[in-house]
PDB file of N, CA and C in Angstrom:
ATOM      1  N   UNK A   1       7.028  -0.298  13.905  1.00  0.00           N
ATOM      2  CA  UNK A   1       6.423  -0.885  12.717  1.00  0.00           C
ATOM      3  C   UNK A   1       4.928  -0.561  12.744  1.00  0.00           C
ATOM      4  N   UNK A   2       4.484   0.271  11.575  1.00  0.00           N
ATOM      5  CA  UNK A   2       2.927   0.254  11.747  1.00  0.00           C
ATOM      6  C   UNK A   2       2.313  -0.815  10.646  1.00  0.00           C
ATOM      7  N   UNK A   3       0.607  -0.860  10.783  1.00  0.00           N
ATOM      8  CA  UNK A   3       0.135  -2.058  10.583  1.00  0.00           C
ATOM      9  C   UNK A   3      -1.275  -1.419  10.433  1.00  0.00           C
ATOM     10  N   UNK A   4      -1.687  -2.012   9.316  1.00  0.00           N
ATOM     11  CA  UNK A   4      -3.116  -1.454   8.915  1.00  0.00           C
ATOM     12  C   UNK A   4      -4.059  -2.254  10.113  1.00  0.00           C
ATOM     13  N   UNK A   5      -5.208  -1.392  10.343  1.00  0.00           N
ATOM     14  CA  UNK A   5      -6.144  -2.166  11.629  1.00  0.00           C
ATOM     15  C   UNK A   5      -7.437  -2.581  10.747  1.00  0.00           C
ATOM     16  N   UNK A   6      -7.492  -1.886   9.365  1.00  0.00           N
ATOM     17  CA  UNK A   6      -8.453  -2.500   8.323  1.00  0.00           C
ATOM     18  C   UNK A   6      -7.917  -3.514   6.870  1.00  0.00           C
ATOM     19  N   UNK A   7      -8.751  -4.690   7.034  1.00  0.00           N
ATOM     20  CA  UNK A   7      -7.928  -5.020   5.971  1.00  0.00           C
ATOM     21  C   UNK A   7      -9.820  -5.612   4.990  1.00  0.00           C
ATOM     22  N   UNK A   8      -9.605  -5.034   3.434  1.00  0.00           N
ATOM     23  CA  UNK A   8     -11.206  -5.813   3.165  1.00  0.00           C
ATOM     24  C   UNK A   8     -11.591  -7.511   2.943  1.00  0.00           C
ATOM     25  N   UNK A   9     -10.498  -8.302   3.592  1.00  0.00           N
ATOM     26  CA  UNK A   9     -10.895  -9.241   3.427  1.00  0.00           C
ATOM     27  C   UNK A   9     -10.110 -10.367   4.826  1.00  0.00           C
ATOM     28  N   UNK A  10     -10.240 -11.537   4.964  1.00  0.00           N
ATOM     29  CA  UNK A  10     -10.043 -12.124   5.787  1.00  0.00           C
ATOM     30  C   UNK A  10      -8.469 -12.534   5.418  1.00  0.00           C
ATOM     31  N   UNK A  11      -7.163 -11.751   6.086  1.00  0.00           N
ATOM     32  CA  UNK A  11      -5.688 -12.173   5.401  1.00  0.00           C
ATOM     33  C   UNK A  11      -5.110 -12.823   6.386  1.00  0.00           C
ATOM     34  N   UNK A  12      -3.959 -13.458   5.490  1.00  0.00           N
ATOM     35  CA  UNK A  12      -2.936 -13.915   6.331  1.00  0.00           C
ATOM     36  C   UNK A  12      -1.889 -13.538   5.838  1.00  0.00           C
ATOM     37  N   UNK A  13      -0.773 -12.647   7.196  1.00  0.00           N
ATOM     38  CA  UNK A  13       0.523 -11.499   6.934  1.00  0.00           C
ATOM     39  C   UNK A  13       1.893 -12.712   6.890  1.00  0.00           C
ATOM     40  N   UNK A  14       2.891 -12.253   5.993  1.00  0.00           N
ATOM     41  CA  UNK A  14       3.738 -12.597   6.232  1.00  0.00           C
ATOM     42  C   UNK A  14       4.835 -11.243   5.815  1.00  0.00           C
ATOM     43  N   UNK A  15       6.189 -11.206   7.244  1.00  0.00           N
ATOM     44  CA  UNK A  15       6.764 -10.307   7.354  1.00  0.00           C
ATOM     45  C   UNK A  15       7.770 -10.429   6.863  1.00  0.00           C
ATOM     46  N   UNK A  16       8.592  -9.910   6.504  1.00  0.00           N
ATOM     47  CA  UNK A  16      10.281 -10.122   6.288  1.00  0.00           C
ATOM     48  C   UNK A  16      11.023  -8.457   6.576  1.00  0.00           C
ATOM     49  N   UNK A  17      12.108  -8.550   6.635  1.00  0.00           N
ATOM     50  CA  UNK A  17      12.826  -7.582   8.001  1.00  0.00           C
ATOM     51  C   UNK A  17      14.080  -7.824   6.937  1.00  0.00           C
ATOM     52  N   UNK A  18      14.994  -6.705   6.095  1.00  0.00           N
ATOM     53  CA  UNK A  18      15.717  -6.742   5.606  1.00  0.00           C
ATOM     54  C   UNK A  18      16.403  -4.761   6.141  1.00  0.00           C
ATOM     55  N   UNK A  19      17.252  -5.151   7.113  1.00  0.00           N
ATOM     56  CA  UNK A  19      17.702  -3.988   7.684  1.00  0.00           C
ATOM     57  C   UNK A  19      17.071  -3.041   7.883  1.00  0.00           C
ATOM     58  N   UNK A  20      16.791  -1.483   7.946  1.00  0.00           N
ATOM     59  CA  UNK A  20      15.620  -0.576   8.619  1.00  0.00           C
ATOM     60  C   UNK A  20      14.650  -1.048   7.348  1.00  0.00           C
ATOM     61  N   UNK A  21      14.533  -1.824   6.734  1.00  0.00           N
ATOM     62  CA  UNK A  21      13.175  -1.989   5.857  1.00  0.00           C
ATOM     63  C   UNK A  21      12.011  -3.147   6.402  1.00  0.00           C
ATOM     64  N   UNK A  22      10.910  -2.942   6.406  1.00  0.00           N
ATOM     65  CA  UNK A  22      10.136  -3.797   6.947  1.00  0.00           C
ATOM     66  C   UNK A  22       8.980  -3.935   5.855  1.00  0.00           C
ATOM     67  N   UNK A  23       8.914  -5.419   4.835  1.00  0.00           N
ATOM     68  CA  UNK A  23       8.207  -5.282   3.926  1.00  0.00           C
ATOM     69  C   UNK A  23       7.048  -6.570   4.911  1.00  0.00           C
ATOM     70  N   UNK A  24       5.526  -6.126   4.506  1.00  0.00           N
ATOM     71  CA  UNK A  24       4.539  -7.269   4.595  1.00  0.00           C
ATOM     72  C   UNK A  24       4.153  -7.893   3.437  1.00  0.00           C
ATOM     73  N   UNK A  25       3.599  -8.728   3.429  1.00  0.00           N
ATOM     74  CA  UNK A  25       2.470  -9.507   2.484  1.00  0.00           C
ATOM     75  C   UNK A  25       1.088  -9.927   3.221  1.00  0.00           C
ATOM     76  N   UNK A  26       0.322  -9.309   2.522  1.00  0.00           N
ATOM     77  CA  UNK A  26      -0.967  -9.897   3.194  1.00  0.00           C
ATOM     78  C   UNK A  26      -1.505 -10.615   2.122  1.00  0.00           C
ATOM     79  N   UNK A  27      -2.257 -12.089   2.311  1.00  0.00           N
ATOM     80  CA  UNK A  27      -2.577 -12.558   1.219  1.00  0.00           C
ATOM     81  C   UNK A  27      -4.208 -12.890   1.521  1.00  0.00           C
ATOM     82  N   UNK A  28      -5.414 -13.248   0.896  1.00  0.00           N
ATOM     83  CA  UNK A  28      -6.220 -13.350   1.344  1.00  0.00           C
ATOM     84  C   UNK A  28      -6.561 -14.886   1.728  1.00  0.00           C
ATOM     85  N   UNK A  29      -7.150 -15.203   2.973  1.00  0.00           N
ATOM     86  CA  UNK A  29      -7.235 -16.526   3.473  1.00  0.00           C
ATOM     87  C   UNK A  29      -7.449 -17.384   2.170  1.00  0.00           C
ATOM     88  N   UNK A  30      -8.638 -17.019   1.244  1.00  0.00           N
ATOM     89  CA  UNK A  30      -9.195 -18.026   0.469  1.00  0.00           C
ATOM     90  C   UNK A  30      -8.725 -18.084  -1.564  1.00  0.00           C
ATOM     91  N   UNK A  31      -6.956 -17.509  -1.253  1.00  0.00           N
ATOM     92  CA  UNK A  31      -6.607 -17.675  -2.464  1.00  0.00           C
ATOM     93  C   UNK A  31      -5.540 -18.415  -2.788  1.00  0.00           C
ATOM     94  N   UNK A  32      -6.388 -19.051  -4.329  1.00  0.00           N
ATOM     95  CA  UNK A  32      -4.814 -19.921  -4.852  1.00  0.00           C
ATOM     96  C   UNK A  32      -4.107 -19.601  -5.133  1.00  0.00           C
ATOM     97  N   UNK A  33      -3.850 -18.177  -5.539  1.00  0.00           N
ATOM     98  CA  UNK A  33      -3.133 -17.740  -6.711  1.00  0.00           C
ATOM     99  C   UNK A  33      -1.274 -16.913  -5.553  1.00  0.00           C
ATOM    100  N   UNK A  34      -2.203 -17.098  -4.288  1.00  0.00           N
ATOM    101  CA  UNK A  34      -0.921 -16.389  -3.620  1.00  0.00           C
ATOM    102  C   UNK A  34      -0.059 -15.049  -3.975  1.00  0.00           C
ATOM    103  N   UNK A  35      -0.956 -14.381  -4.116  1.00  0.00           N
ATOM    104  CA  UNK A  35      -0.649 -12.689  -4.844  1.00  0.00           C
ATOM    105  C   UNK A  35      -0.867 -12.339  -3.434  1.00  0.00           C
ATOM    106  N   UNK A  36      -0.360 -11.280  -3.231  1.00  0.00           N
ATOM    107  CA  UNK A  36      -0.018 -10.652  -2.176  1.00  0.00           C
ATOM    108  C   UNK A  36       0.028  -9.309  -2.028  1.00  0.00           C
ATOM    109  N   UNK A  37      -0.851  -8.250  -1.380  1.00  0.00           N
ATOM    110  CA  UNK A  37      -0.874  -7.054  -1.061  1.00  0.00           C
ATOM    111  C   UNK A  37       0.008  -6.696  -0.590  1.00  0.00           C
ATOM    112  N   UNK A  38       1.113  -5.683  -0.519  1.00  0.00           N
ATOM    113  CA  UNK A  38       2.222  -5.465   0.196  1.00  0.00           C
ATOM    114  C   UNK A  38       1.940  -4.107   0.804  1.00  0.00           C
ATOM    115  N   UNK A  39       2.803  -4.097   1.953  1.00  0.00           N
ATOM    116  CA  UNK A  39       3.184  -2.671   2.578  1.00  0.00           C
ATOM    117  C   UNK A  39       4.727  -2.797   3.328  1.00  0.00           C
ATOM    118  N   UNK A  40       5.407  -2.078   2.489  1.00  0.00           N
ATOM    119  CA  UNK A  40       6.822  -1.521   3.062  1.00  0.00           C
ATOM    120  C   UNK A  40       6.993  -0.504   3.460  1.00  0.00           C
ATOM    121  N   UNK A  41       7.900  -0.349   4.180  1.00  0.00           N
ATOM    122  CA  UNK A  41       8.086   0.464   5.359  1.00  0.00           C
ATOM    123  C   UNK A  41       9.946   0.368   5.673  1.00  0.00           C
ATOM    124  N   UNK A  42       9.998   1.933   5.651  1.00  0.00           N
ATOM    125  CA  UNK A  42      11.460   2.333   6.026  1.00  0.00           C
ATOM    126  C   UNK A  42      11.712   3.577   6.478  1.00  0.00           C
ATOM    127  N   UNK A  43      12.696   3.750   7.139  1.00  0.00           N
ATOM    128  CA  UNK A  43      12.851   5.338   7.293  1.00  0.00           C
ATOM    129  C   UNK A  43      12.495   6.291   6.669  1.00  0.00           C
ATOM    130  N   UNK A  44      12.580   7.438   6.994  1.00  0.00           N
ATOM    131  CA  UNK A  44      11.978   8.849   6.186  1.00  0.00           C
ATOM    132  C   UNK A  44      14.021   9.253   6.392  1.00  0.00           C
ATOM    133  N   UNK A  45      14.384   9.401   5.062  1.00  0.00           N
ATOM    134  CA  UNK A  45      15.417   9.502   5.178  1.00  0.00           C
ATOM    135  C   UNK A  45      15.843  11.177   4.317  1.00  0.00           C
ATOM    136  N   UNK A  46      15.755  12.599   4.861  1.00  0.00           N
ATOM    137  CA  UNK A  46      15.738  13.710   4.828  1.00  0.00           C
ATOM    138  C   UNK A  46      15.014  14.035   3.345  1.00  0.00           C
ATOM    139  N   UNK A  47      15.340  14.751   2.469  1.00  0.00           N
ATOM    140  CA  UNK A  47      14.278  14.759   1.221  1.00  0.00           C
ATOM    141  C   UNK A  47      14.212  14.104   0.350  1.00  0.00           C
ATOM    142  N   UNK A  48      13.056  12.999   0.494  1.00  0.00           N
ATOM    143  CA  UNK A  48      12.376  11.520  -0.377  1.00  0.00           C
ATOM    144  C   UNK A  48      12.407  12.411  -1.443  1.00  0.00           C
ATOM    145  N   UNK A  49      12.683  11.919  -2.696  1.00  0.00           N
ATOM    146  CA  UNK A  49      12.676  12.342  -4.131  1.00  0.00           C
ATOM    147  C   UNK A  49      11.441  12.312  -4.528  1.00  0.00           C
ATOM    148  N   UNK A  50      10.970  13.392  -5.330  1.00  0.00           N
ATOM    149  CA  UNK A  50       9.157  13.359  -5.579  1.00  0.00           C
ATOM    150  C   UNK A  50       8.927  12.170  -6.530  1.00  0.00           C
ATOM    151  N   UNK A  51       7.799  12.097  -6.923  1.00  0.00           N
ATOM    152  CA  UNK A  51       7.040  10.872  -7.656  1.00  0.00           C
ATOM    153  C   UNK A  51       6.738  11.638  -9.137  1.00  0.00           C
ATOM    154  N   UNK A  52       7.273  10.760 -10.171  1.00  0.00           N
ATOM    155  CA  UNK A  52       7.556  11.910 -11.439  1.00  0.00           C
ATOM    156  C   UNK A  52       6.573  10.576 -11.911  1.00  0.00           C
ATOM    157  N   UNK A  53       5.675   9.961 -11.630  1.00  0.00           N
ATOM    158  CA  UNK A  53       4.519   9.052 -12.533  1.00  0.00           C
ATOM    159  C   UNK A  53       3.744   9.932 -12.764  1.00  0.00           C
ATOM    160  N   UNK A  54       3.659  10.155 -14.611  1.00  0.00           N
ATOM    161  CA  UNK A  54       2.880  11.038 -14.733  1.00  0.00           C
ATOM    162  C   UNK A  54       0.977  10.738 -14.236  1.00  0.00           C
ATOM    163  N   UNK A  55       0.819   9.766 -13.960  1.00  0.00           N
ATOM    164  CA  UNK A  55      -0.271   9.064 -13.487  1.00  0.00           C
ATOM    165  C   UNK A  55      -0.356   8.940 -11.869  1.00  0.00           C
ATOM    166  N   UNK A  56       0.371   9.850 -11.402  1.00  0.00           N
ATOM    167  CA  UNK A  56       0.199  10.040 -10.026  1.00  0.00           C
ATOM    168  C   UNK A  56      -0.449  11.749  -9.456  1.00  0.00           C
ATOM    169  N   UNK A  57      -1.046  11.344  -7.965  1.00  0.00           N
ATOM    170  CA  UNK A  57      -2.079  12.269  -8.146  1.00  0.00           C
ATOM    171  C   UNK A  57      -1.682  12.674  -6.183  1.00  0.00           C
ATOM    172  N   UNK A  58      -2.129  13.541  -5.767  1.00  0.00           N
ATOM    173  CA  UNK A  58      -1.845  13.522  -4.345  1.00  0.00           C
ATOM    174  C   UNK A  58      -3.027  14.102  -3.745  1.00  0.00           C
ATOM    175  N   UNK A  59      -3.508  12.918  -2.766  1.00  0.00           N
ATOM    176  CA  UNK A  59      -5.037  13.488  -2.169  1.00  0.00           C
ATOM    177  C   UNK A  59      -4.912  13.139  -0.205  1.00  0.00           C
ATOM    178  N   UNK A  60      -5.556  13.186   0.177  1.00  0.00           N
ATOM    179  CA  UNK A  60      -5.597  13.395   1.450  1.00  0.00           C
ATOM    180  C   UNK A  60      -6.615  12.429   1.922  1.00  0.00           C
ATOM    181  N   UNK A  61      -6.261  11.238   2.526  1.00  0.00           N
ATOM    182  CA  UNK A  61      -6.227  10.496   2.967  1.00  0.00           C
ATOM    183  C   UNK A  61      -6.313   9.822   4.212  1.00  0.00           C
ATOM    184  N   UNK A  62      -7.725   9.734   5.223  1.00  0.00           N
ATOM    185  CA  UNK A  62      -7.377  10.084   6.250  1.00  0.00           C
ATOM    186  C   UNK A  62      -6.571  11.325   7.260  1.00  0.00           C
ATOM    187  N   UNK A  63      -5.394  10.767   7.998  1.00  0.00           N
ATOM    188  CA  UNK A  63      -4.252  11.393   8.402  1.00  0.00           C
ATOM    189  C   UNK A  63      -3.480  11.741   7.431  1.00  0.00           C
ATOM    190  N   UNK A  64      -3.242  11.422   6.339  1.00  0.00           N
ATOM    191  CA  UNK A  64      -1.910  11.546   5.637  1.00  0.00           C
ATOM    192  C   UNK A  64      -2.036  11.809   4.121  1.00  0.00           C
ATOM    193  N   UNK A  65      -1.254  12.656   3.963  1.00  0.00           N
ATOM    194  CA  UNK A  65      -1.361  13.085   2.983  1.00  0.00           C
ATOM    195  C   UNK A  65      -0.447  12.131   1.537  1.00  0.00           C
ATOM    196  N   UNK A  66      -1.315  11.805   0.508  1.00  0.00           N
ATOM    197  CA  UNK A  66      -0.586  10.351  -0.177  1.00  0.00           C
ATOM    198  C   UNK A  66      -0.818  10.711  -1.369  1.00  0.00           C
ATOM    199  N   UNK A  67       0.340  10.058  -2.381  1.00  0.00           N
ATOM    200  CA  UNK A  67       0.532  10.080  -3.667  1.00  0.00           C
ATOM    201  C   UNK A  67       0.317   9.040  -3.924  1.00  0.00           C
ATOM    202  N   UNK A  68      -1.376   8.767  -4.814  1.00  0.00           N
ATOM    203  CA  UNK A  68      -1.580   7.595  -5.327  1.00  0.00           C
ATOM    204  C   UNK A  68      -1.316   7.408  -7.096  1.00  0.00           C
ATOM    205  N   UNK A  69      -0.507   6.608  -7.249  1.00  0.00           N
ATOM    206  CA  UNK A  69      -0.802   6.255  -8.784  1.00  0.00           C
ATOM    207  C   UNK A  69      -1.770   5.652  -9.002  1.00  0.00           C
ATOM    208  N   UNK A  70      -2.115   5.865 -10.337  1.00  0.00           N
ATOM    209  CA  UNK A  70      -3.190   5.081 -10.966  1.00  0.00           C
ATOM    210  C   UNK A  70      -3.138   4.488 -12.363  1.00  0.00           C
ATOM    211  N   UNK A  71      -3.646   3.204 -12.518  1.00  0.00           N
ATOM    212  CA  UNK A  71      -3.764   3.085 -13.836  1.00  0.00           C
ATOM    213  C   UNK A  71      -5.073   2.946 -14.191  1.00  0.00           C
ATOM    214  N   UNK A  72      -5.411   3.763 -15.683  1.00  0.00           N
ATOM    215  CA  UNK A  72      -6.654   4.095 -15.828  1.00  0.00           C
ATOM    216  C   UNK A  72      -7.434   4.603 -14.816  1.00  0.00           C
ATOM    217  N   UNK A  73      -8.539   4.830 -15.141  1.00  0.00           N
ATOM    218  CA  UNK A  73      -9.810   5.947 -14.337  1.00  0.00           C
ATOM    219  C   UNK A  73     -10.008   4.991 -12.689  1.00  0.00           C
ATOM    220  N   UNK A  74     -10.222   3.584 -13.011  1.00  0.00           N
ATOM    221  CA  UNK A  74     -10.642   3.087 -11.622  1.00  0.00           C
ATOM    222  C   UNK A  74      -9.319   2.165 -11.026  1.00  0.00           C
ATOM    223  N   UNK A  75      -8.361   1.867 -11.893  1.00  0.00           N
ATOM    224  CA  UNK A  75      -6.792   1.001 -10.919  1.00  0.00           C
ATOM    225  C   UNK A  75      -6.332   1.743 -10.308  1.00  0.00           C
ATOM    226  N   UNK A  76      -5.943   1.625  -8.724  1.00  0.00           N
ATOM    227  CA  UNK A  76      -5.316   2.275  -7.966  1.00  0.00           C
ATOM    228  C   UNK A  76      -4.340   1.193  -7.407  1.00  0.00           C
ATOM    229  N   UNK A  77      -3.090   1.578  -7.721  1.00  0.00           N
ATOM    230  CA  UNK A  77      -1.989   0.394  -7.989  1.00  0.00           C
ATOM    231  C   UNK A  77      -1.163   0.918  -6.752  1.00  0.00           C
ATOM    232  N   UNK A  78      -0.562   1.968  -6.492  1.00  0.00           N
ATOM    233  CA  UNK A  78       0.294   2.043  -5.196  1.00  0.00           C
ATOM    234  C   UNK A  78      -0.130   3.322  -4.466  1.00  0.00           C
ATOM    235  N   UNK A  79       0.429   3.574  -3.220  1.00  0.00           N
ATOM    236  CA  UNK A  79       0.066   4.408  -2.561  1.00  0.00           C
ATOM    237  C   UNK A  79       1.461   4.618  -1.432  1.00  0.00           C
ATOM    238  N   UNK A  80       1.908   5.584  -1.986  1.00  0.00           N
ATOM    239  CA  UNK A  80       2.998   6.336  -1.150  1.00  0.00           C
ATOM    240  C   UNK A  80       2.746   7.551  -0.224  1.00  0.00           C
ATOM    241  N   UNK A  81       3.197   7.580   1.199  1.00  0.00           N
ATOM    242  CA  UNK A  81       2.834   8.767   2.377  1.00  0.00           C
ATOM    243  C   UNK A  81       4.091   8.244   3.448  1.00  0.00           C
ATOM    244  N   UNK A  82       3.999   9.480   4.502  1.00  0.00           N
ATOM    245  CA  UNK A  82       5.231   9.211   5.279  1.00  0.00           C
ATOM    246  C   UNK A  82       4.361   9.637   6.746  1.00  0.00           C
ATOM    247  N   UNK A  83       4.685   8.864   7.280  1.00  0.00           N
ATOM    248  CA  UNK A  83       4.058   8.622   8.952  1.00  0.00           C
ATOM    249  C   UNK A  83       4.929   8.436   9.885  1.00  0.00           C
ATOM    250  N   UNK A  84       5.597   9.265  10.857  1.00  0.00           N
ATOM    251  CA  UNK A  84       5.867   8.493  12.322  1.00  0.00           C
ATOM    252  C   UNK A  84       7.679   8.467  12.028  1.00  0.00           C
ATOM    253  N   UNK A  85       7.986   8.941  10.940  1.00  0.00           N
ATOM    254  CA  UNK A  85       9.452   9.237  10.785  1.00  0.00           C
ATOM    255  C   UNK A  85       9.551   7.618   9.637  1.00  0.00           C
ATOM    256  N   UNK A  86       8.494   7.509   9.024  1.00  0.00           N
ATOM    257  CA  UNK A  86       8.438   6.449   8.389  1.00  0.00           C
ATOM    258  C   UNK A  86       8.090   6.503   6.707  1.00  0.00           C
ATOM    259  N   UNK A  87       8.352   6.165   5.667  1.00  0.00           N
ATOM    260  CA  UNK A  87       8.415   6.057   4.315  1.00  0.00           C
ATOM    261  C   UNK A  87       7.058   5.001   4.075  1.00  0.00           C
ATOM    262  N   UNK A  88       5.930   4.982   3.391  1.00  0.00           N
ATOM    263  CA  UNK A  88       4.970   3.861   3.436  1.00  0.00           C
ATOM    264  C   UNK A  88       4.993   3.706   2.154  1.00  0.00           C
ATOM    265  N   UNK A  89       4.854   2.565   1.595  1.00  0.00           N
ATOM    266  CA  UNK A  89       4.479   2.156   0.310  1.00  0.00           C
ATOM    267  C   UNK A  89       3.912   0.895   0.389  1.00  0.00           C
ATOM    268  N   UNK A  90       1.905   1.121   0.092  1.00  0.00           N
ATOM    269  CA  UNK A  90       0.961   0.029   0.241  1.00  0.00           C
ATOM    270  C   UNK A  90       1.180  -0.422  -1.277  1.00  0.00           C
ATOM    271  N   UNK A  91       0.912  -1.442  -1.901  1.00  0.00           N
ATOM    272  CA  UNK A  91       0.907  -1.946  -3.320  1.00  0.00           C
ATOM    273  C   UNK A  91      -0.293  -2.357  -3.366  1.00  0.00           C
ATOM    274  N   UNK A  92      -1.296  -2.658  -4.364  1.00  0.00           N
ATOM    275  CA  UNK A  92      -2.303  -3.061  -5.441  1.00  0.00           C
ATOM    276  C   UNK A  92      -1.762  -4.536  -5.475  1.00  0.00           C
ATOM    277  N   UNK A  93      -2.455  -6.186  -5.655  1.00  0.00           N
ATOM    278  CA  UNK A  93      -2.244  -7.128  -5.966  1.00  0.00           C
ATOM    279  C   UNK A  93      -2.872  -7.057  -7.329  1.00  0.00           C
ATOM    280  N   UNK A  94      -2.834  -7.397  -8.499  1.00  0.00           N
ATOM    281  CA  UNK A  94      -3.476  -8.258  -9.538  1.00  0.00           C
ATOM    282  C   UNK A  94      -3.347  -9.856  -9.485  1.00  0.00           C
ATOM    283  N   UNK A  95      -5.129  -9.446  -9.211  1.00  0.00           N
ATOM    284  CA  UNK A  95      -5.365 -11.291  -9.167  1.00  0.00           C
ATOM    285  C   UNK A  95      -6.947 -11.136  -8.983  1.00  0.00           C
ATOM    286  N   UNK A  96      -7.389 -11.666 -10.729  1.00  0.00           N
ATOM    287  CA  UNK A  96      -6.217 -12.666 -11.623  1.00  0.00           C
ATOM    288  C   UNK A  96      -5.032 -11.557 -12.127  1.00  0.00           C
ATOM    289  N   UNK A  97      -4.058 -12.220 -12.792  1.00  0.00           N
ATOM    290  CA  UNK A  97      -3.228 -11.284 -13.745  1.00  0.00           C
ATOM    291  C   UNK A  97      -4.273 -10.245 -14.198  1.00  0.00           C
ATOM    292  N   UNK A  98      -3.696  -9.050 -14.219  1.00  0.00           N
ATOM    293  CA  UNK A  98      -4.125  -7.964 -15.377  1.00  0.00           C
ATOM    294  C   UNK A  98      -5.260  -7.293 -14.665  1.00  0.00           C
ATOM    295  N   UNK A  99      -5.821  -7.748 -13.632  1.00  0.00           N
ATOM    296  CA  UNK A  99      -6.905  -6.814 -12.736  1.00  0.00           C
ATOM    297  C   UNK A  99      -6.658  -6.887 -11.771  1.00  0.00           C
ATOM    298  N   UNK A 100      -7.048  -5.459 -10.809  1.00  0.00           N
ATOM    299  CA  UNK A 100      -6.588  -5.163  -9.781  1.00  0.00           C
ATOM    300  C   UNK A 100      -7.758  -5.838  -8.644  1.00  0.00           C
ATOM    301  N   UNK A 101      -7.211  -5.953  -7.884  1.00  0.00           N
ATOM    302  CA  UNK A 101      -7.774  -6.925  -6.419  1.00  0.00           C
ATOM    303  C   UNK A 101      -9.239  -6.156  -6.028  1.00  0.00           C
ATOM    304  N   UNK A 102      -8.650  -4.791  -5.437  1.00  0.00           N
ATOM    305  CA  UNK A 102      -8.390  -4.157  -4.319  1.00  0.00           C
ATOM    306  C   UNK A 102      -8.885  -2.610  -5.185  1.00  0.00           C
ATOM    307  N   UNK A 103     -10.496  -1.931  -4.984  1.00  0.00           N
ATOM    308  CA  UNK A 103     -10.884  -0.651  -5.338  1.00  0.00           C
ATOM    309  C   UNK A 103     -10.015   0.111  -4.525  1.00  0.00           C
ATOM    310  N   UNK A 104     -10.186   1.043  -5.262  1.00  0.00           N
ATOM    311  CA  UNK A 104      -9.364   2.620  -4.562  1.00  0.00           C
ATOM    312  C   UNK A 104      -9.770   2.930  -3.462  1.00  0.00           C
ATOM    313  N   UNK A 105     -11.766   2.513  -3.308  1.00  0.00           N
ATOM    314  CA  UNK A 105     -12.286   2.686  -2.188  1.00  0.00           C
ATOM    315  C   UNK A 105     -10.921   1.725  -0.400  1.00  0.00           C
ATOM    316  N   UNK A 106     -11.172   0.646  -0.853  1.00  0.00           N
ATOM    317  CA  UNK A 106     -10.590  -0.059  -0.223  1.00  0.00           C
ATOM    318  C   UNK A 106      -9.445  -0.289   0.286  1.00  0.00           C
ATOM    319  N   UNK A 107      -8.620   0.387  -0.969  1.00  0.00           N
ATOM    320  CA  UNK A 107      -7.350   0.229  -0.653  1.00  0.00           C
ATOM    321  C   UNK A 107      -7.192   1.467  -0.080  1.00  0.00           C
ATOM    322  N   UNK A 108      -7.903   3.133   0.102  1.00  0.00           N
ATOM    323  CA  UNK A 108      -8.047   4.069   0.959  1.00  0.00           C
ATOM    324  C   UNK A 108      -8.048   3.546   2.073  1.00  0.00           C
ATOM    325  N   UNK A 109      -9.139   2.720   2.539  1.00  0.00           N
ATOM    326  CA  UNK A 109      -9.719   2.425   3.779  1.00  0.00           C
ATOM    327  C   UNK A 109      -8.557   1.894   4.625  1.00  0.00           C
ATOM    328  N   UNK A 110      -7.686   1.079   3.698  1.00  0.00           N
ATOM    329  CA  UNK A 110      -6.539   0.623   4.184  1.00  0.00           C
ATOM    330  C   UNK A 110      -5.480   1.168   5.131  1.00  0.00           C
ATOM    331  N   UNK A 111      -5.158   2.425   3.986  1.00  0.00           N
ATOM    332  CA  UNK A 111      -4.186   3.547   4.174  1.00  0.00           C
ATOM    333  C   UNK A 111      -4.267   4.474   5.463  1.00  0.00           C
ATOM    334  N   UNK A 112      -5.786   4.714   5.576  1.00  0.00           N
ATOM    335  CA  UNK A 112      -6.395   5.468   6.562  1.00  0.00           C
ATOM    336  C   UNK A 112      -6.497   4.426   7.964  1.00  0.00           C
ATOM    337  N   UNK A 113      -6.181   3.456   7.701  1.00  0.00           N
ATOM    338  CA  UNK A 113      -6.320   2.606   9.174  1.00  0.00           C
ATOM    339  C   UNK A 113      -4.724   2.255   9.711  1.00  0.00           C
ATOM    340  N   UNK A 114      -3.575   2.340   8.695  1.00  0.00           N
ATOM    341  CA  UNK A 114      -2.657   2.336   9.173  1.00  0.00           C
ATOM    342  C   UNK A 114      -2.034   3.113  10.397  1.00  0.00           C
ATOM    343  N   UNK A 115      -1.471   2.428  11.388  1.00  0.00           N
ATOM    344  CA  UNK A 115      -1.474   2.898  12.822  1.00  0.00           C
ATOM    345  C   UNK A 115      -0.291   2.058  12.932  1.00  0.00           C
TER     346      UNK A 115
END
């Protein structure tokens, strides 16, 4: 199971384990709203089907090479890459509704610390 070693704010993880899938929630210590950053995780299971969002883009990322979608010029909503014989998919929280948490900067920083 890997695990980001950067996170931009002070969280608290909760795991759940639903057969080779391993989804997190990280939420931030000081929110009401209980929105939750996710990262799932599953096998790399022989050829992953490409990403047909026409709003997806593929840049290089640290170690890994990742297909980020985006909405509009500055939302960076998910981030898909494969590590370690592993499938990653970090998610974007909105909170409040309708805006994103978490800059692209940040949610990079994320991606790139996963270990």
């Amino acid at each position: 199971v890997l695990r980001p070693t950067w996170l931009p704010e002070e969280m608290t993880m909760r795991e759940q384990v639903e057969g080779d899938t391993v989804s997190m929630g990280f939420t931030p210590a000081e929110s009401a709203s209980g929105a939750a950053l996710t990262l799932v995780q599953r096998p790399t299971v022989g050829e992953e089907a490409a990403m047909t969002d026409p709003q997806a883009s593929t840049e290089q990322i640290g170690p890994y090479t990742v297909t980020v979608i985006r909405r509009g010029a500055e939302g960076c909503v998910t981030y898909l890459w494969e590590a370690n014989g592993l499938s990653l998919t970090l998610t974007n929280v909105y909170d409040p509704p309708g805006t994103l948490k978490y800059s692209c900067e940040q949610m990079g920083q994320i991606v790139a610390g996963v270990r």
